[in-house]
N, C-alpha and C. Protein backbone atom coordinates (compact mmCIF):
# COMPACT_ATOMS: atom_id res chain seq x y z
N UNK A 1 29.54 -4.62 -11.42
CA UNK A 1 28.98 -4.67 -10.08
C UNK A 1 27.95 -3.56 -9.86
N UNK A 2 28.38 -2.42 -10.40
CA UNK A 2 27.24 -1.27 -10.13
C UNK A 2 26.27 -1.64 -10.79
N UNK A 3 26.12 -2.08 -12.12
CA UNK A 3 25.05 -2.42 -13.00
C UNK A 3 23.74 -3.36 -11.83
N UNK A 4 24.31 -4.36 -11.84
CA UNK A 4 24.07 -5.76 -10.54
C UNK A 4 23.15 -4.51 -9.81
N UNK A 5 24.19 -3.72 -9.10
CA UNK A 5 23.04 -3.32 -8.10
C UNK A 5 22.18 -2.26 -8.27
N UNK A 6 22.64 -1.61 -9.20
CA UNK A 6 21.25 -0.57 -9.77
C UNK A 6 20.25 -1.68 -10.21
N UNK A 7 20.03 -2.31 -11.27
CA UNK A 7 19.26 -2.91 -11.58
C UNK A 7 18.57 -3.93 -10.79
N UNK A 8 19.15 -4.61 -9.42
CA UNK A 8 18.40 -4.95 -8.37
C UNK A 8 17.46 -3.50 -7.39
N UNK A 9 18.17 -2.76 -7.66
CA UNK A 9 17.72 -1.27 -6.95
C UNK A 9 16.61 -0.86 -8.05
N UNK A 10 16.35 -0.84 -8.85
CA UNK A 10 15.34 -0.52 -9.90
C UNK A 10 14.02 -1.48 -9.42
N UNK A 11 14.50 -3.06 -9.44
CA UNK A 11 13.45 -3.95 -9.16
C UNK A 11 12.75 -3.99 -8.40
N UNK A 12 13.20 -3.21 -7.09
CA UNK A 12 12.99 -3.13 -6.16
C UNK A 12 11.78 -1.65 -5.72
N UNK A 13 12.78 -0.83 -6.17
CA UNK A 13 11.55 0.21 -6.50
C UNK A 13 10.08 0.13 -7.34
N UNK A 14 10.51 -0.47 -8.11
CA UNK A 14 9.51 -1.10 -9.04
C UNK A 14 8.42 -2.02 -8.05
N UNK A 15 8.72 -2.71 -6.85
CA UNK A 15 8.06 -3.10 -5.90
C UNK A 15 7.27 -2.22 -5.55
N UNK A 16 8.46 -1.22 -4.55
CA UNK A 16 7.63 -0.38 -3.89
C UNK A 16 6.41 0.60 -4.82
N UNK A 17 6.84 1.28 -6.37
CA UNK A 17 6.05 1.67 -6.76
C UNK A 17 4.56 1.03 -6.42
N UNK A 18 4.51 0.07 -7.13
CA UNK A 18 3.45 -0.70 -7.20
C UNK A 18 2.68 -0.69 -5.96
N UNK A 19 3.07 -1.06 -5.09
CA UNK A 19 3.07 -1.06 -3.93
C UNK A 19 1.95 0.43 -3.52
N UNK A 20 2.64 1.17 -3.51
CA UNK A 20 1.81 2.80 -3.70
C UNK A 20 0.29 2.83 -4.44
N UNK A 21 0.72 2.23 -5.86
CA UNK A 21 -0.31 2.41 -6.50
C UNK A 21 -1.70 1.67 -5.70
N UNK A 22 -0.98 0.52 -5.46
CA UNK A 22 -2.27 -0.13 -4.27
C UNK A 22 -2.72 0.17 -3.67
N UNK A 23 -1.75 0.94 -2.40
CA UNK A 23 -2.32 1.83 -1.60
C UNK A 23 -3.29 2.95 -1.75
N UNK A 24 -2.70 3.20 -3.54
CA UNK A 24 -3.30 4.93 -3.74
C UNK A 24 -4.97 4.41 -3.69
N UNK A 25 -4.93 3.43 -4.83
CA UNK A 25 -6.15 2.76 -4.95
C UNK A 25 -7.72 2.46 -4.08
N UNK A 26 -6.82 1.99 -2.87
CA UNK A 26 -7.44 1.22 -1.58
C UNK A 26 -7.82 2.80 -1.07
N UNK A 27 -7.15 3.75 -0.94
CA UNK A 27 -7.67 5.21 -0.49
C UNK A 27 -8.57 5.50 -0.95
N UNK A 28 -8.40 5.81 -2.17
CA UNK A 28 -9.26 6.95 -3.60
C UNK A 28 -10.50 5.74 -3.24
N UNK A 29 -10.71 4.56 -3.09
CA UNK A 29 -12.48 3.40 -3.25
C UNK A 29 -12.85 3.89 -1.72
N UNK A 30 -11.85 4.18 -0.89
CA UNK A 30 -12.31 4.36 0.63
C UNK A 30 -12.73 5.65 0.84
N UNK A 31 -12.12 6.78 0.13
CA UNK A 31 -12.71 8.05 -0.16
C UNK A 31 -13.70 8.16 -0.70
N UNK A 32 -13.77 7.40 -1.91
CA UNK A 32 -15.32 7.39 -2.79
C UNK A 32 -16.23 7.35 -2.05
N UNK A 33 -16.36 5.62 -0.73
CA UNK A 33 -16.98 5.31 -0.23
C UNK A 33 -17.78 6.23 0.33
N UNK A 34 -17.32 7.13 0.99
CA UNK A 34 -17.49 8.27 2.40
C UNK A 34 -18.11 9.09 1.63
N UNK A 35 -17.75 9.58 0.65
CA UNK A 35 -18.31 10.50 -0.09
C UNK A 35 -19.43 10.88 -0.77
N UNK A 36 -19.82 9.19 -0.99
CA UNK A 36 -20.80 9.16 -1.50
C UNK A 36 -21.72 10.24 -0.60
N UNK A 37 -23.35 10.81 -1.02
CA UNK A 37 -24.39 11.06 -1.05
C UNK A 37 -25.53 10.33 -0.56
N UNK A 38 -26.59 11.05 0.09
CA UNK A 38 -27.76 10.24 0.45
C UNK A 38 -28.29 9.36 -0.62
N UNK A 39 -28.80 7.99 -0.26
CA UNK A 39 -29.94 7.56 -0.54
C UNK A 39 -31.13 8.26 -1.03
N UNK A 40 -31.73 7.78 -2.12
CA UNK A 40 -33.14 8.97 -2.20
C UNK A 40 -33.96 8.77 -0.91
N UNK A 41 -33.67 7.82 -0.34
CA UNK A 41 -34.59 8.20 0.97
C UNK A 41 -34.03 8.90 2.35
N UNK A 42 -32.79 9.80 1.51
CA UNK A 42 -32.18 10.00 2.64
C UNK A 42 -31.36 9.36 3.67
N UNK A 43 -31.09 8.35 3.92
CA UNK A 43 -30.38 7.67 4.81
C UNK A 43 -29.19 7.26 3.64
N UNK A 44 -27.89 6.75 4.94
CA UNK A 44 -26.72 6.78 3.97
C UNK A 44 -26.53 4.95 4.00
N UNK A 45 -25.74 4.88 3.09
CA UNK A 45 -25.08 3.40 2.92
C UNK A 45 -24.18 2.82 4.44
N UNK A 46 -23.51 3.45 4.97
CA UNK A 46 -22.99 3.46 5.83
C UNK A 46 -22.91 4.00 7.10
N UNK A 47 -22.99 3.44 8.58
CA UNK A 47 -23.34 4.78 9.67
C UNK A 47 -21.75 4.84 10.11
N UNK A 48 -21.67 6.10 10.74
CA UNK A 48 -20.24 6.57 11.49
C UNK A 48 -19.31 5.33 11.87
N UNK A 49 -19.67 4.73 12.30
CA UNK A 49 -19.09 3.24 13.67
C UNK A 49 -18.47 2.65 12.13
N UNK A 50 -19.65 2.25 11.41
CA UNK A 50 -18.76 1.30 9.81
C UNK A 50 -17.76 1.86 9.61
N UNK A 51 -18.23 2.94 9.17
CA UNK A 51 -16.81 3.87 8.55
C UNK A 51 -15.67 3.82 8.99
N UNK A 52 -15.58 4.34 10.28
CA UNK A 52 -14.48 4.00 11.21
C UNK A 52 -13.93 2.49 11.26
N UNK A 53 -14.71 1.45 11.39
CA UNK A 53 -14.01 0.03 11.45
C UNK A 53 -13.63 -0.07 9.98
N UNK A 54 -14.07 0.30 8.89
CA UNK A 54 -13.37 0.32 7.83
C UNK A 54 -12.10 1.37 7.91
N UNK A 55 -12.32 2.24 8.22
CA UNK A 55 -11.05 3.05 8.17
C UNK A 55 -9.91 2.12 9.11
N UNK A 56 -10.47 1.84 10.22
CA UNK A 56 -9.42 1.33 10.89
C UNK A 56 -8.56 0.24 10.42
N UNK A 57 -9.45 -0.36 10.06
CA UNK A 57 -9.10 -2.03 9.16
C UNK A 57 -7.89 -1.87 7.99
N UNK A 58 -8.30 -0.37 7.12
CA UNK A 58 -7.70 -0.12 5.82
C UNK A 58 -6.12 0.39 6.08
N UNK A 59 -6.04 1.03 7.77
CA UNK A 59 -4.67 1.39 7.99
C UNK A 59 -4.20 0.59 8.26
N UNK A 60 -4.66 -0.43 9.19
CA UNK A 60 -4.06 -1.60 9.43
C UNK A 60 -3.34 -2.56 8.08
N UNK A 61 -4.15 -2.38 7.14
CA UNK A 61 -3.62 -3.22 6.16
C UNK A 61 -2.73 -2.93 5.27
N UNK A 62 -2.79 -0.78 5.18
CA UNK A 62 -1.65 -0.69 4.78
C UNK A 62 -0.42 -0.31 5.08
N UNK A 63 -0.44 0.00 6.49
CA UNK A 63 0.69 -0.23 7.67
C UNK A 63 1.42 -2.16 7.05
N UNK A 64 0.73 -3.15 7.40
CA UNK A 64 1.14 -4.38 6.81
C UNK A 64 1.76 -4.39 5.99
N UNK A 65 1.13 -3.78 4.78
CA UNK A 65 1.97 -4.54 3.36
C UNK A 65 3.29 -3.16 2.95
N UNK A 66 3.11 -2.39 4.00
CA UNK A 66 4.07 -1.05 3.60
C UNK A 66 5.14 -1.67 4.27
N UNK A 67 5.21 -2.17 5.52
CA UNK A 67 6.17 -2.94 6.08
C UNK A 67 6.49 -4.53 5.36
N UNK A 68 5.36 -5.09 4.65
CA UNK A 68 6.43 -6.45 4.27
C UNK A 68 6.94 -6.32 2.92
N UNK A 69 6.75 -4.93 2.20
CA UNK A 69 7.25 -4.10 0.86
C UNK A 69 8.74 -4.03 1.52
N UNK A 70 8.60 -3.31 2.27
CA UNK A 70 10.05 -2.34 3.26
C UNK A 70 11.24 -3.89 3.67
N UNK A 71 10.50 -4.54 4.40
CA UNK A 71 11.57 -6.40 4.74
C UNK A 71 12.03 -6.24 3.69
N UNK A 72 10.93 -6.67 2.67
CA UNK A 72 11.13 -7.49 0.88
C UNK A 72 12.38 -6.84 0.44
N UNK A 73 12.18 -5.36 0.85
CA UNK A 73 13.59 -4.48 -0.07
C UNK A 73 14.59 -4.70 0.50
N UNK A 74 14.64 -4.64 2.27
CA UNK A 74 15.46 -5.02 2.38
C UNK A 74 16.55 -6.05 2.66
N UNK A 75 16.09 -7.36 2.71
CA UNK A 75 16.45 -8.54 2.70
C UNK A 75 16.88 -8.55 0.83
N UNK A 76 16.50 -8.39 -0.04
CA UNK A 76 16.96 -8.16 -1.59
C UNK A 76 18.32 -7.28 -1.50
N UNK A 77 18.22 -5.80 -1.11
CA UNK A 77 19.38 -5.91 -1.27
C UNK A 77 20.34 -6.58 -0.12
N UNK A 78 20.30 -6.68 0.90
CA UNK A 78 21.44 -7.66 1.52
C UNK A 78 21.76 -8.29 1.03
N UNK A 79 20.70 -9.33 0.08
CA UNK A 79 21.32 -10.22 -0.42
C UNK A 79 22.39 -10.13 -2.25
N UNK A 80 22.20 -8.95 -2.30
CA UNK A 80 22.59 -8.31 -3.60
C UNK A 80 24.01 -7.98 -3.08
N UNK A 81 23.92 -7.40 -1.89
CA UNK A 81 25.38 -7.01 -1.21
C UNK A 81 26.27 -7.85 -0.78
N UNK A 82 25.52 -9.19 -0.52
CA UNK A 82 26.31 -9.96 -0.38
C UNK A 82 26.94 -10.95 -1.73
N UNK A 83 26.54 -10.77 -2.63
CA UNK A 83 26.52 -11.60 -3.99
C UNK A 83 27.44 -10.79 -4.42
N UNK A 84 27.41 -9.39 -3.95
CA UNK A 84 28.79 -8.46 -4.66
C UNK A 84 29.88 -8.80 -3.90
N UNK A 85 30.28 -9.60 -3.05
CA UNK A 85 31.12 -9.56 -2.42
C UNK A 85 31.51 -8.49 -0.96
C-alpha cells in the first residue's frame, strides 16, 4: 500500500515538476523579451502598454495551469486514497 502511494506521489510530482519547468520557461522568453536592447534606430520592439498586457496575460496563464496542476494532484491522490481503502 505505501509503495501504491509513493509511487502515485512521485507521478504526481513529476507533474508538478514539469509543470515549473514551463513556467520557468514562459518567464526566462518574457524576461528575454524586456530585456532586449534598442533597435539600431533606437526605438524598441515593444512600448510600455505591450509589455504590460503581455505581462498581464502571462500571470494569468500561469495562475491557470498552476491551479489545474494543483486539482490534477489533487483529485489523483483522492483517488489513490480511495483505491487504498
Amino acid at each position: 500500500m505505501k509503495e501504491l502511494w509513493y509511487n502515485s506521489h512521485m507521478n504526481q510530482m513529476s507533474l508538478y515538476q514539469t509543470n515549473s519547468l514551463i513556467e520557468h520557461e514562459k518567464l526566462r522568453a518574457f524576461v528575454e523579451l524586456v530585456s532586449n536592447g534598442p533597435r539600431p534606430d533606437g526605438t524598441y520592439n515593444y512600448c510600455r502598454e505591450a509589455l504590460q498586457q503581455r505581462a498581464t496575460q502571462l500571470l494569468q496563464e500561469l495562475k491557470q495551469s498552476r491551479e489545474e496542476v494543483m486539482e490534477t494532484i489533487l483529485c489523483h491522490k483522492n483517488e489513490t486514497m480511495e483505491n487504498m481503502g
